[in-house]
N, C-alpha and C. Protein backbone atom coordinates (compact mmCIF):
# COMPACT_ATOMS: atom_id res chain seq x y z
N UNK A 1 20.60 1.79 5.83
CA UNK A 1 19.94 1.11 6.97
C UNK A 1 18.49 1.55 7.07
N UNK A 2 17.67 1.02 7.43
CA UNK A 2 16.27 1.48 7.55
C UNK A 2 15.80 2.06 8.69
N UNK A 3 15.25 3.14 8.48
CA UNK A 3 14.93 3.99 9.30
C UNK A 3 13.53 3.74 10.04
N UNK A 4 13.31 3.96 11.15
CA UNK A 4 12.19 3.47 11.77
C UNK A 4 11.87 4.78 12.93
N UNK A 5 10.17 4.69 13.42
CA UNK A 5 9.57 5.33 14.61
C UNK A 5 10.99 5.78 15.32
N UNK A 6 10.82 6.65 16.17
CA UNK A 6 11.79 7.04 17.59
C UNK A 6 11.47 6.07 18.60
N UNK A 7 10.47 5.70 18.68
CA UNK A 7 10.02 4.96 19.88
C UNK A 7 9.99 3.65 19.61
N UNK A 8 10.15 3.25 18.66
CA UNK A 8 10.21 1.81 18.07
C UNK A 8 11.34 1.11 17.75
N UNK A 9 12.46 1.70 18.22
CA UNK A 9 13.70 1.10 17.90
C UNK A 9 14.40 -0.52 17.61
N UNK A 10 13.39 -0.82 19.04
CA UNK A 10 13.65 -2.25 18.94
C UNK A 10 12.39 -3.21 18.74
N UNK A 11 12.01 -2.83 17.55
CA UNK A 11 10.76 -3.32 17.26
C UNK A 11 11.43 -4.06 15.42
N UNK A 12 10.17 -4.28 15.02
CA UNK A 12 10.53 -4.98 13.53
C UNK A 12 10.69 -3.57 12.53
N UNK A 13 11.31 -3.69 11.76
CA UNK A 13 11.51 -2.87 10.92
C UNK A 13 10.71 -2.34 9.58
N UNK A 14 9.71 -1.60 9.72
CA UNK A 14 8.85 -1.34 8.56
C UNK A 14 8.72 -0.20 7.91
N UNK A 15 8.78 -0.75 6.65
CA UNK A 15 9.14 0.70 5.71
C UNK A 15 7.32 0.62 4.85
N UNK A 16 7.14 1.59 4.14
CA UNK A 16 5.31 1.84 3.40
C UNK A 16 5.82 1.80 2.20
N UNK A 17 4.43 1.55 1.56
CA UNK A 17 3.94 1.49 0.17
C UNK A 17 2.99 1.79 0.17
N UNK A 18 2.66 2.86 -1.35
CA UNK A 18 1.73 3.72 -1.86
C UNK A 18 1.24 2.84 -2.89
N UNK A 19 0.50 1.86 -3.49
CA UNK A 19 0.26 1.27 -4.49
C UNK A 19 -0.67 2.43 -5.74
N UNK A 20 -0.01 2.74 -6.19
CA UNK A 20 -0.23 3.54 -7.49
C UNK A 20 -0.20 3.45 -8.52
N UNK A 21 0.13 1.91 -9.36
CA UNK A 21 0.73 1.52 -10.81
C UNK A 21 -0.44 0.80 -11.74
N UNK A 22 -1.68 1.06 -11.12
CA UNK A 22 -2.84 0.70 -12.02
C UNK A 22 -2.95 1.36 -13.41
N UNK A 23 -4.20 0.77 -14.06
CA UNK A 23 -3.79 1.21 -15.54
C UNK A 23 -5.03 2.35 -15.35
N UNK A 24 -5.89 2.52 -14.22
CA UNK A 24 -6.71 3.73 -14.22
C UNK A 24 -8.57 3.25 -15.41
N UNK A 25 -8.44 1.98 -15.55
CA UNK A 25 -9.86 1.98 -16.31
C UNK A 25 -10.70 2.50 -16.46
N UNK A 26 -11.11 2.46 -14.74
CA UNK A 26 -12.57 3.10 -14.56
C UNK A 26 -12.26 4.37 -14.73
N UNK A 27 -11.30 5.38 -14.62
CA UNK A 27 -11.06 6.92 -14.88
C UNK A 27 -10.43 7.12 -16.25
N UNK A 28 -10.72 6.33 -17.04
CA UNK A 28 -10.66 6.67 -18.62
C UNK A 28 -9.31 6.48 -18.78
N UNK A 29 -8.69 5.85 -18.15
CA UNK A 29 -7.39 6.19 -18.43
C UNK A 29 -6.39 6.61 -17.48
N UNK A 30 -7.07 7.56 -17.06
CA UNK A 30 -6.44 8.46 -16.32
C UNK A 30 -5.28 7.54 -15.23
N UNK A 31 -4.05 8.86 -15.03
CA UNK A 31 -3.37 7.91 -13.59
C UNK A 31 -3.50 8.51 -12.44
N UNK A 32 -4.39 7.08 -11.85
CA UNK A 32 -4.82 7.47 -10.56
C UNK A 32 -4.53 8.59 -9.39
N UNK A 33 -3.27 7.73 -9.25
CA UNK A 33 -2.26 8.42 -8.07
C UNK A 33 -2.44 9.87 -8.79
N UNK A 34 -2.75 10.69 -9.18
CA UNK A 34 -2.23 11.67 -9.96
C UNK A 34 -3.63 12.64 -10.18
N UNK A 35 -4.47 11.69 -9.73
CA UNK A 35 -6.17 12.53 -10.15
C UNK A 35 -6.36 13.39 -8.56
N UNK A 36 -6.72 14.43 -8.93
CA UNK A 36 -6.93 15.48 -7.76
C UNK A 36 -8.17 15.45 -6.82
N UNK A 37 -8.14 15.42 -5.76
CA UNK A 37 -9.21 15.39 -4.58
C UNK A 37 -9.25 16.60 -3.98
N UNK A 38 -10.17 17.26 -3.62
CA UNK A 38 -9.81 18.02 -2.77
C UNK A 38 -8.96 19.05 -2.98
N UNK A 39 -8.26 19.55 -4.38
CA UNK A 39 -7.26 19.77 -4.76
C UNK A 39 -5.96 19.71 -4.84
N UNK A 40 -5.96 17.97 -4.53
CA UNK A 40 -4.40 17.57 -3.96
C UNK A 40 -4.44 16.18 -4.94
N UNK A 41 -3.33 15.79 -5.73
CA UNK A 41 -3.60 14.57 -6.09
C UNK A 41 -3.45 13.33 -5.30
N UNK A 42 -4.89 12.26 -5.73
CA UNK A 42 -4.71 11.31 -4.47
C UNK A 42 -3.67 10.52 -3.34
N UNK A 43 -2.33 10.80 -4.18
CA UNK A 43 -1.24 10.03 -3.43
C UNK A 43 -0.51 11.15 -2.37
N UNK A 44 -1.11 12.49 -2.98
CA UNK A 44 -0.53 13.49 -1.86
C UNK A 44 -0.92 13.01 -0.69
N UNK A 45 -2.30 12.63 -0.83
CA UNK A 45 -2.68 12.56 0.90
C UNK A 45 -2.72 11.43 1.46
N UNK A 46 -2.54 10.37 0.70
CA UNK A 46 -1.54 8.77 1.61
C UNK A 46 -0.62 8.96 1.82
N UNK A 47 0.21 9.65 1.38
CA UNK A 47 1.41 9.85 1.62
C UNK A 47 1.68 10.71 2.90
N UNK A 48 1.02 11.69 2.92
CA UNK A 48 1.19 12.88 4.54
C UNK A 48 0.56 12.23 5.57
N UNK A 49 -0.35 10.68 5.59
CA UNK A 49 -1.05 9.91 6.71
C UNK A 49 -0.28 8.87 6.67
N UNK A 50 0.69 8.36 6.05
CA UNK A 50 1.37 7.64 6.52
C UNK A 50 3.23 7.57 6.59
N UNK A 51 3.58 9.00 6.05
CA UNK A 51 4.93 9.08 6.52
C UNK A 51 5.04 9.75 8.06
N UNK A 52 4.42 10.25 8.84
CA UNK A 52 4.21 10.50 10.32
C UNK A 52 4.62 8.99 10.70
N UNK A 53 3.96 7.51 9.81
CA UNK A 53 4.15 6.34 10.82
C UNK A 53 5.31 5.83 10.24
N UNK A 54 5.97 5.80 9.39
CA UNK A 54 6.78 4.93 8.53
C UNK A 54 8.12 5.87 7.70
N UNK A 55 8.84 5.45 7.48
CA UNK A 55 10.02 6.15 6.63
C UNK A 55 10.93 5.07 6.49
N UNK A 56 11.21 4.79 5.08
CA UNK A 56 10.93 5.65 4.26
C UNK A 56 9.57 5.02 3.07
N UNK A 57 9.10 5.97 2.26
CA UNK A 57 7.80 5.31 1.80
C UNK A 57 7.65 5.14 0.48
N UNK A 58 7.92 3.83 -0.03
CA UNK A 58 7.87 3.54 -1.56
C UNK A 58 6.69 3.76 -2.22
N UNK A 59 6.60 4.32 -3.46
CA UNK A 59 5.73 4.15 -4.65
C UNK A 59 5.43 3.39 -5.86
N UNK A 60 4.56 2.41 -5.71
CA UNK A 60 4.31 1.49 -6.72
C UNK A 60 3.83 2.26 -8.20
N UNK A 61 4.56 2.98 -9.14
CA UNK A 61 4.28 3.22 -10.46
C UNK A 61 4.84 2.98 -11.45
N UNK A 62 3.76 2.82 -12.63
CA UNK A 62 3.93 2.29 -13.84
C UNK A 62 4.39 3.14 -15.11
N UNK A 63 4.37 4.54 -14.62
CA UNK A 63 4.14 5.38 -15.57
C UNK A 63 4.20 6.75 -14.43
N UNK A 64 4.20 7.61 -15.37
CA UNK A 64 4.48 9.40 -14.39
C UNK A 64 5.43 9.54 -13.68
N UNK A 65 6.50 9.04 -13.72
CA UNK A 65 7.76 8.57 -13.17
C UNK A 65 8.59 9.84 -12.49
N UNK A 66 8.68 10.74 -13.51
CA UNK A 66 8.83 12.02 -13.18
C UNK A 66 8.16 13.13 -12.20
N UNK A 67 6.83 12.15 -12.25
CA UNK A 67 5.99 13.59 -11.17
C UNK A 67 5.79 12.50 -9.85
N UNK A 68 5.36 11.14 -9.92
CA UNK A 68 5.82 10.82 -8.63
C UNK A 68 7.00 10.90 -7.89
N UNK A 69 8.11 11.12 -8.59
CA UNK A 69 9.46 11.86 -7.62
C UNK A 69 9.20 12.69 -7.19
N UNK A 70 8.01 13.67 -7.59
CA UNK A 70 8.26 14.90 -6.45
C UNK A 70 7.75 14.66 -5.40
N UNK A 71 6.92 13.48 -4.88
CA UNK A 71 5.94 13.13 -3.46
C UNK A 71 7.33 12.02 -3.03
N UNK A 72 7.96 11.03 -3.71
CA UNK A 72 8.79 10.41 -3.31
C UNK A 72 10.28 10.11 -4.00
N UNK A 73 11.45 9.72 -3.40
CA UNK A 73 12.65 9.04 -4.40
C UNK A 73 12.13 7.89 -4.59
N UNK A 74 11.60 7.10 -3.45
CA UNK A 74 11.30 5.78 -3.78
C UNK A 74 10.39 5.10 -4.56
N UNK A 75 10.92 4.83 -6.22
CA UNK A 75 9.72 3.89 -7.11
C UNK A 75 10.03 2.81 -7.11
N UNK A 76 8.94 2.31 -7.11
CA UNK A 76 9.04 0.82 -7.95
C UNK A 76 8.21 0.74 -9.15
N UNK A 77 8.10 -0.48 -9.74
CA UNK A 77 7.32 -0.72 -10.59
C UNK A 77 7.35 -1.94 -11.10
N UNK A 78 5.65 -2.32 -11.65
CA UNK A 78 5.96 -4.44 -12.01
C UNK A 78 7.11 -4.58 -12.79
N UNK A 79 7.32 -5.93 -12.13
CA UNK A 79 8.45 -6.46 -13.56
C UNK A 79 7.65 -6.43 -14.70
N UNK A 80 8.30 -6.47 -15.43
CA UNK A 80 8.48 -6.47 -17.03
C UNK A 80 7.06 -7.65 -17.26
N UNK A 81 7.10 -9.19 -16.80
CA UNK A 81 6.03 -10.06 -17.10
C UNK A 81 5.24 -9.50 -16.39
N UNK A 82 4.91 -9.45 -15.12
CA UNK A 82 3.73 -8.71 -14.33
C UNK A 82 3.44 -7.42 -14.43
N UNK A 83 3.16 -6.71 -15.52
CA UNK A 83 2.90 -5.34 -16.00
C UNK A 83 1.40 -5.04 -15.64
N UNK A 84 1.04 -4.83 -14.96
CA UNK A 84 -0.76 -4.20 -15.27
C UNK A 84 -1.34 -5.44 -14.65
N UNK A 85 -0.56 -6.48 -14.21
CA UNK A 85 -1.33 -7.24 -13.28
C UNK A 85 -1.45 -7.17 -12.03
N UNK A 86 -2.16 -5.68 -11.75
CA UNK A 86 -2.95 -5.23 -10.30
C UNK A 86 -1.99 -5.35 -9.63
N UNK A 87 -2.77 -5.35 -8.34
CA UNK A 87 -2.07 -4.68 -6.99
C UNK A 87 -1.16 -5.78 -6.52
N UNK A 88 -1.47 -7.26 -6.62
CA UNK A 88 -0.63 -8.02 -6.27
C UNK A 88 1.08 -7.66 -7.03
N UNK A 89 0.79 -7.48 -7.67
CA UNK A 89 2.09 -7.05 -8.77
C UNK A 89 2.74 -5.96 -8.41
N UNK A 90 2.15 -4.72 -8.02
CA UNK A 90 2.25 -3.62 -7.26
C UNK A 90 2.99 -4.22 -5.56
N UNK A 91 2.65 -5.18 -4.63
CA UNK A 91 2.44 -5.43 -3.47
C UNK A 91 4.30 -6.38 -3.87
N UNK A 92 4.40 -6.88 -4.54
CA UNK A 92 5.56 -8.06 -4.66
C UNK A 92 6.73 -7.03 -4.91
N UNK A 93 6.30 -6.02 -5.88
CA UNK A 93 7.66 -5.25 -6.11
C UNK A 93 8.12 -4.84 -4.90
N UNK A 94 6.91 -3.52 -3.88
CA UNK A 94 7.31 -3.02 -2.84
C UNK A 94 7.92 -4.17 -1.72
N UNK A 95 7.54 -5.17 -1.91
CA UNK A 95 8.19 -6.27 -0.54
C UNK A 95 9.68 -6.52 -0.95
N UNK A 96 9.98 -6.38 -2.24
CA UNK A 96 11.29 -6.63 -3.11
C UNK A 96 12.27 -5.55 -2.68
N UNK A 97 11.65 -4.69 -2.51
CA UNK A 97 12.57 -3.52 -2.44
C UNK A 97 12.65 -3.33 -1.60
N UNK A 98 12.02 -3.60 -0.06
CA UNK A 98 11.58 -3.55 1.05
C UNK A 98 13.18 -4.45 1.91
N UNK A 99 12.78 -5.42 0.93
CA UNK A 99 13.60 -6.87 1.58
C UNK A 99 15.13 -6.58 1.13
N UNK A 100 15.22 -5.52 0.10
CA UNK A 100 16.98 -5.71 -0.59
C UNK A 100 17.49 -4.11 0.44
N UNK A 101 16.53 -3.29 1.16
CA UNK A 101 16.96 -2.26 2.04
C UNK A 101 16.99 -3.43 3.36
N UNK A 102 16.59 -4.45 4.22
CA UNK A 102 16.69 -4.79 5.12
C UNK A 102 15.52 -4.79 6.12
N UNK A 103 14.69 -4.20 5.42
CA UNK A 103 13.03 -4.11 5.71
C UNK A 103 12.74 -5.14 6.23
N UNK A 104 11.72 -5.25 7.58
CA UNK A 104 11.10 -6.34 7.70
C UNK A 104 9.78 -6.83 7.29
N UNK A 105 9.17 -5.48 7.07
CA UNK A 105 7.92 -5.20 6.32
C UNK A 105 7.61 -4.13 5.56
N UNK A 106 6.57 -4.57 5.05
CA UNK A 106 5.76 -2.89 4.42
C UNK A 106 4.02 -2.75 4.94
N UNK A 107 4.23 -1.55 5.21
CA UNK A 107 2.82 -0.68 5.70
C UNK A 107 2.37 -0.20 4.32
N UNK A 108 1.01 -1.09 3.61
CA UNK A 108 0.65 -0.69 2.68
C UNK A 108 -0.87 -0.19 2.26
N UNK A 109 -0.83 0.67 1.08
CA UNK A 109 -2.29 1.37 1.39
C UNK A 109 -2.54 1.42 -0.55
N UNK A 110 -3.73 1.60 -1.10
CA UNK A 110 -3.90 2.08 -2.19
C UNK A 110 -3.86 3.87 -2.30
N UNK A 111 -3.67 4.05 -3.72
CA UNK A 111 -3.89 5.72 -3.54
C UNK A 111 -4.70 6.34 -3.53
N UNK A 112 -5.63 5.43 -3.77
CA UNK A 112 -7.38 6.01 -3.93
C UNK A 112 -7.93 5.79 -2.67
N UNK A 113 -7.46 6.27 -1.42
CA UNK A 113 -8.47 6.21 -0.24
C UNK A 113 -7.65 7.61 0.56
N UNK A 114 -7.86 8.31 -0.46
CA UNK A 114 -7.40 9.81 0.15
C UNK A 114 -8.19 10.02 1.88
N UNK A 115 -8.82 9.44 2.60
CA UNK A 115 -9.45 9.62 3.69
C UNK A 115 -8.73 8.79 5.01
N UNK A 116 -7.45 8.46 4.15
CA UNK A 116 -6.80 7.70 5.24
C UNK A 116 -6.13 8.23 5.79
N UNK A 117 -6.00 8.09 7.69
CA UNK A 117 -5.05 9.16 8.50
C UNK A 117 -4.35 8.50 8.98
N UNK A 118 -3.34 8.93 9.77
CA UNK A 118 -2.02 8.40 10.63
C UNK A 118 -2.33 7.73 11.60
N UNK A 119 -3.63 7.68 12.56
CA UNK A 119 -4.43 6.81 13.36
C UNK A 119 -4.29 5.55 12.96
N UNK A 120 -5.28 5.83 11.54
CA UNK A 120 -5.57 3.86 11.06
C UNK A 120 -4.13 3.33 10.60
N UNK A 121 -3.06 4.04 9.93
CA UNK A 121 -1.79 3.47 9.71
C UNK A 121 -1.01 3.23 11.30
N UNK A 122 -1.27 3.79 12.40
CA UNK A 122 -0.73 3.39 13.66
C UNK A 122 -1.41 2.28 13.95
N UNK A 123 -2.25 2.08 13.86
CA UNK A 123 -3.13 1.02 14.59
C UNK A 123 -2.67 -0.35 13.71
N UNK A 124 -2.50 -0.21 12.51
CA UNK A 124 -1.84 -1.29 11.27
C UNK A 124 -0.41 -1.81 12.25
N UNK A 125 0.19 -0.66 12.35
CA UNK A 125 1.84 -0.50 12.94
C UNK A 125 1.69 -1.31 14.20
N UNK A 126 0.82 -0.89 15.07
CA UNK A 126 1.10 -1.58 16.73
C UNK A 126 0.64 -3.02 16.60
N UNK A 127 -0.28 -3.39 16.05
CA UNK A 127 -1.16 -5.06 15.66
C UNK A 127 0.40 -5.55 14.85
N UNK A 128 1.07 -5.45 14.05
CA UNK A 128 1.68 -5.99 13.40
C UNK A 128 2.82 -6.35 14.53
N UNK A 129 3.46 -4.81 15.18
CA UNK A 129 4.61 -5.40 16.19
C UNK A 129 4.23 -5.82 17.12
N UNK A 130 2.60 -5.77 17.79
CA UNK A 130 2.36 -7.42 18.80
C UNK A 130 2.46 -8.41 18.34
N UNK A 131 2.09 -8.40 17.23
CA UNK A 131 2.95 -10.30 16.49
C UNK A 131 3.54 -10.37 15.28
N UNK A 132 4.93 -10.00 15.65
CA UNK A 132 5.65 -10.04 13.89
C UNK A 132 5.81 -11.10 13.36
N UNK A 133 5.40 -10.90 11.55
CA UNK A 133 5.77 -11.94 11.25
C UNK A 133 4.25 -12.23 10.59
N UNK A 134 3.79 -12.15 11.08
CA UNK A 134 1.86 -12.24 10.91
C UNK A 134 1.38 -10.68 10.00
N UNK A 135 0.60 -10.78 8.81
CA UNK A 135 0.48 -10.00 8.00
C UNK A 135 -1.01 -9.50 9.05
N UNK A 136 -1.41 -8.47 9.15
CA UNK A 136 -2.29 -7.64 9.48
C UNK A 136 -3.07 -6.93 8.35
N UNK A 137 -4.50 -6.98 8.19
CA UNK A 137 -5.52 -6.19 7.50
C UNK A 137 -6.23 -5.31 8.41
N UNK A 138 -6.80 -4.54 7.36
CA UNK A 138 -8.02 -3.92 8.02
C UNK A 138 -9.51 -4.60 8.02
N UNK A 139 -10.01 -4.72 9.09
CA UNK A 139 -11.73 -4.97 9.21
C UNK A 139 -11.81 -3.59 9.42
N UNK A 140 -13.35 -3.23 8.48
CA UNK A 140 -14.19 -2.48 8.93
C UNK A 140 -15.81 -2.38 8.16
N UNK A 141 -16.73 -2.28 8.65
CA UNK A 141 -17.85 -2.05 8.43
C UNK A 141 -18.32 -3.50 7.59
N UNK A 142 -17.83 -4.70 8.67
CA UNK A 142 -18.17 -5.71 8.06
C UNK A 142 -17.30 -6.58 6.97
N UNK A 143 -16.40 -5.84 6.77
CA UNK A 143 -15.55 -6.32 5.29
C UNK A 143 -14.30 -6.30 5.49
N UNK A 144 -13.36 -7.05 5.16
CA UNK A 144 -12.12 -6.88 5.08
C UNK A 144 -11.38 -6.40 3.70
N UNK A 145 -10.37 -5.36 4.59
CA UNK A 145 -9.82 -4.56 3.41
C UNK A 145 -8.10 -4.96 3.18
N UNK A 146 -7.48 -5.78 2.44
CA UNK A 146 -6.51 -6.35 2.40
C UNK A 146 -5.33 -5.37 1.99
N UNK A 147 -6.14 -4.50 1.28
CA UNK A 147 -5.01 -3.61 0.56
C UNK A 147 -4.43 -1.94 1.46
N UNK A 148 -5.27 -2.45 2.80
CA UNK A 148 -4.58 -1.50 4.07
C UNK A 148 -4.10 -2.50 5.06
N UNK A 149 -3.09 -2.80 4.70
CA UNK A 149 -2.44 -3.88 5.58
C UNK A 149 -0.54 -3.42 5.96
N UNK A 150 -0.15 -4.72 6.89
CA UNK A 150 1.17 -4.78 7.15
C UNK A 150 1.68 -6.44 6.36
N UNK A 151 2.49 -6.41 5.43
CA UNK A 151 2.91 -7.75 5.30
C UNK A 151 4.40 -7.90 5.62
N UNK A 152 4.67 -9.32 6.21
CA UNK A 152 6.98 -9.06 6.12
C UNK A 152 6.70 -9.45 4.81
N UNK A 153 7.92 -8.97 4.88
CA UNK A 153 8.99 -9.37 3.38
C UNK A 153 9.43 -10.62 3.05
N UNK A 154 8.91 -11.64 3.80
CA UNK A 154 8.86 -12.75 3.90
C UNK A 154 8.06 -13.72 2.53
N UNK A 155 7.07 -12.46 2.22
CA UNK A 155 5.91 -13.43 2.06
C UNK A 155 6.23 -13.00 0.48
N UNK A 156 6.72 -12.32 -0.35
CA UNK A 156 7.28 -11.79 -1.33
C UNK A 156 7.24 -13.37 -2.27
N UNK A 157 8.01 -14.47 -1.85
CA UNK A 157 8.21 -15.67 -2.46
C UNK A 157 6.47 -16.30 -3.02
N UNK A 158 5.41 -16.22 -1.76
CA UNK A 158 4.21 -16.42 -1.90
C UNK A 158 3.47 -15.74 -2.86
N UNK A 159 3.89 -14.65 -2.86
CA UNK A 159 2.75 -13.41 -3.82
C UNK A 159 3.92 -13.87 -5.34
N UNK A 160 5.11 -13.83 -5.74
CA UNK A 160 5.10 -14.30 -6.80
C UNK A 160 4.70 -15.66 -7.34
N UNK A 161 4.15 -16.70 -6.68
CA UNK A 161 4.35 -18.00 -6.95
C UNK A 161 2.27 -17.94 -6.99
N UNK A 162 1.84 -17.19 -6.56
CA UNK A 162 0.37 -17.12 -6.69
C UNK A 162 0.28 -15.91 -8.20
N UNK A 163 1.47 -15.16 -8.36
CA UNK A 163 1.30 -14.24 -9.50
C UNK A 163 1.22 -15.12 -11.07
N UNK A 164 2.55 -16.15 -10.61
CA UNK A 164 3.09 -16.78 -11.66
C UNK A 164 1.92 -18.03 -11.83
N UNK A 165 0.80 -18.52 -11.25
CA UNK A 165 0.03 -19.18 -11.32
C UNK A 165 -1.70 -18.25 -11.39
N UNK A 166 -1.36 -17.19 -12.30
CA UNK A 166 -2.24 -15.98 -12.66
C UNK A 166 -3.64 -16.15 -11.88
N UNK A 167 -3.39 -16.11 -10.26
CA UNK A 167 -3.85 -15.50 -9.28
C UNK A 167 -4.04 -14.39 -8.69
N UNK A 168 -4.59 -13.32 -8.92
CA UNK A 168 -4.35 -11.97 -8.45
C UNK A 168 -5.17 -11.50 -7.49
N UNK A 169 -5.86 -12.68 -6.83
CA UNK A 169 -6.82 -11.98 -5.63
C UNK A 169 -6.10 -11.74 -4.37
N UNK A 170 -6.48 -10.78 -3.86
CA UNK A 170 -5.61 -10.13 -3.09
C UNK A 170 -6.10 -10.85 -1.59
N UNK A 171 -7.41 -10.64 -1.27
CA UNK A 171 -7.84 -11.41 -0.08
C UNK A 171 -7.72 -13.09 -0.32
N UNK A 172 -7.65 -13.42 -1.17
CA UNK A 172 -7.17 -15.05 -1.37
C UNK A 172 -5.74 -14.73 -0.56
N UNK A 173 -4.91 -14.40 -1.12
CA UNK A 173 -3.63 -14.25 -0.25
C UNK A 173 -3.61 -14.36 0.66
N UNK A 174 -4.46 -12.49 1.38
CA UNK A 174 -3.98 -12.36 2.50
C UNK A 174 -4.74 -13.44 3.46
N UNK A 175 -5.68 -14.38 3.07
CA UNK A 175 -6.04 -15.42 3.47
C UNK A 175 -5.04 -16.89 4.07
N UNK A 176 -4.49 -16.88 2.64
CA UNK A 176 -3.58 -17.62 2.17
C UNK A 176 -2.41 -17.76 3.55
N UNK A 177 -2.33 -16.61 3.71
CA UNK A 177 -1.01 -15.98 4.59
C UNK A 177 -1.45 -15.83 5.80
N UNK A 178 -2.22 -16.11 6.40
CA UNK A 178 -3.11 -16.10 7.34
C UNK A 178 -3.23 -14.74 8.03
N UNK A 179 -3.90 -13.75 7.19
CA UNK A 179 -3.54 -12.60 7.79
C UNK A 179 -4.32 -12.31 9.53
N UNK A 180 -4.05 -11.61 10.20
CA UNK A 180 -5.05 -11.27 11.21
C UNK A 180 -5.51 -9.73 10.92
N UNK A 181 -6.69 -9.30 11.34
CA UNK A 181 -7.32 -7.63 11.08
C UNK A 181 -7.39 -6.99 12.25
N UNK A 182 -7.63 -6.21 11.93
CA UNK A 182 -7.69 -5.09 13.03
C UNK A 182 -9.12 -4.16 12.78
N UNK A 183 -9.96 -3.61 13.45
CA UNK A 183 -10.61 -2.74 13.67
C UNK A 183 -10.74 -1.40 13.45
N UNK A 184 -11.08 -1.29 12.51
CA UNK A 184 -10.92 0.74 11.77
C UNK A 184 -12.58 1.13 12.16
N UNK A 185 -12.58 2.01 12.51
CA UNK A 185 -13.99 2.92 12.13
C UNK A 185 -13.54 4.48 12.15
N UNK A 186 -14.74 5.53 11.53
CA UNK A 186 -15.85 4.42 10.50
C UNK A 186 -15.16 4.04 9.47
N UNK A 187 -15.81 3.59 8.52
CA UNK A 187 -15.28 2.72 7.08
C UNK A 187 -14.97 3.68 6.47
N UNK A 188 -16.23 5.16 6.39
CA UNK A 188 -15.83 6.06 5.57
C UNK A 188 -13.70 6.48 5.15
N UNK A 189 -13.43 6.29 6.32
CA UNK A 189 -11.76 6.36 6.33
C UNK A 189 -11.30 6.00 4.65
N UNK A 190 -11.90 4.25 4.28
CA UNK A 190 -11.75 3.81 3.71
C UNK A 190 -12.15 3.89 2.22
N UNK A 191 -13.36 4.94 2.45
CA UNK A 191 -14.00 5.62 0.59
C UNK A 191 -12.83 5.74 -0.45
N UNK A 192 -13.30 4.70 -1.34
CA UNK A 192 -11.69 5.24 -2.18
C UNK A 192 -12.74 5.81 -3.62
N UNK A 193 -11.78 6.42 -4.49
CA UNK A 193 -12.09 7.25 -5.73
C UNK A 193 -11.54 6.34 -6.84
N UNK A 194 -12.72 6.24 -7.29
CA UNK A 194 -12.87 5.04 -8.45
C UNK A 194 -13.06 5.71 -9.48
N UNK A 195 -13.85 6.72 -10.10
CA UNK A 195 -13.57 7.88 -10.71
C UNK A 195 -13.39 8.92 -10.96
N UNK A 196 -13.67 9.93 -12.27
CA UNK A 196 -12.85 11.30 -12.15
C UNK A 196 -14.04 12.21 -11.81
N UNK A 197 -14.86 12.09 -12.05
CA UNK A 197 -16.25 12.94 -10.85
C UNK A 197 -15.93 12.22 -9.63
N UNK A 198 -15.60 11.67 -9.05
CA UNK A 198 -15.47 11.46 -7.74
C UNK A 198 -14.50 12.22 -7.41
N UNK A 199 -13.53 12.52 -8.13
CA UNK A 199 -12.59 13.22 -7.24
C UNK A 199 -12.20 14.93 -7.84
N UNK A 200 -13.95 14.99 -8.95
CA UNK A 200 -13.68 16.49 -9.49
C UNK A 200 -12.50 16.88 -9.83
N UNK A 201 -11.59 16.04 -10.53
CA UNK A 201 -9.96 16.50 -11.33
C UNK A 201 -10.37 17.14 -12.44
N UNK A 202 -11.36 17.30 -13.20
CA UNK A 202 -11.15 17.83 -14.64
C UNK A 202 -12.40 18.70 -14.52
């Protein structure tokens, strides 16, 4: 059964996702989720800002299978045709797995924005259960950020049928889906680590 807030009992049911199953380009390779900040690897610290809001919290990976079990049980990973086709591919599995536990949604984040806290994932959480059903983004500093959002499990049918018509923009979607945003400041929250001097791993 899916586990939810104490205080949220009778609210919609939302479980998280860590999107982590990139192929790492811009870091040579490297896997992301797995490159150290701060001396923590990046998914350590999405993960401790958003299991305070959510439980339980899936991991989108492609690879390291073994060392993301120690931050979570819960993997996923693209199907087999959608391999390495980005985050949308990443975003369809977690709603899959989301939807076969009884999930009504997923609270989702990339792993490269180690600066994200339990605030901006609450604020995702309360906008979504004033209107369920309605996918929620983040606005901030002018821009919308699609890939810190709430989507139901609903929309799972949409993101494969835009996958299978080799669409992978993510704000097309959450467009698509009519998402509504919410208000983060500052943006800094949102700095993500694009490479491996950025996040001093080696």
């Amino acid at each position: 059964m899916p586990e939810m807030m104490a205080d949220e009992t009778d609210k919609q049911t939302i479980a998280g996702l860590i999107l982590a199953g990139g192929e790492g380009r811009r870091m040579g390779g490297a896997d992301k989720g797995l490159v150290e900040w701060q001396g923590r690897p990046l998914v350590a610290w999405v993960l401790d800002a958003m299991t305070p809001v959510v439980s339980p919290v899936w991991i989108s990976a492609n690879r390291s299978h073994d060392r993301y079990r120690g931050y979570s049980s819960r993997l996923v990973s693209d199907a087999a045709e959608l391999r390495w086709q980005g985050p949308m591919a990443g975003l369809l599995a977690g709603l899959q797995a989301a939807a076969s536990e009884g999930f009504d949604a997923v609270l989702v984040s990339p792993c490269d924005t180690p600066g994200v806290t339990p605030e901006l994932f609450r604020a995702l959480y309360r906008a979504y259960q004033a209107a369920p059903g309605v996918p929620v983004i983040v606005s901030s500093g002018g821009r919308q950020h699609p890939l810190h959002g709430v989507y139901p499990v609903s929309l799972a049918t949409m993101v494969a049928r835009r996958l299978k018509a080799g669409d992978r923009r993510v704000m097309a979607f959450a467009g698509a889906a009519g998402a509504r945003s919410v208000s983060i400041e500052p943006e800094s929250l949102l700095d993500n680590i694009n490479r491996l001097e950025d996040g001093k791993a080696y």
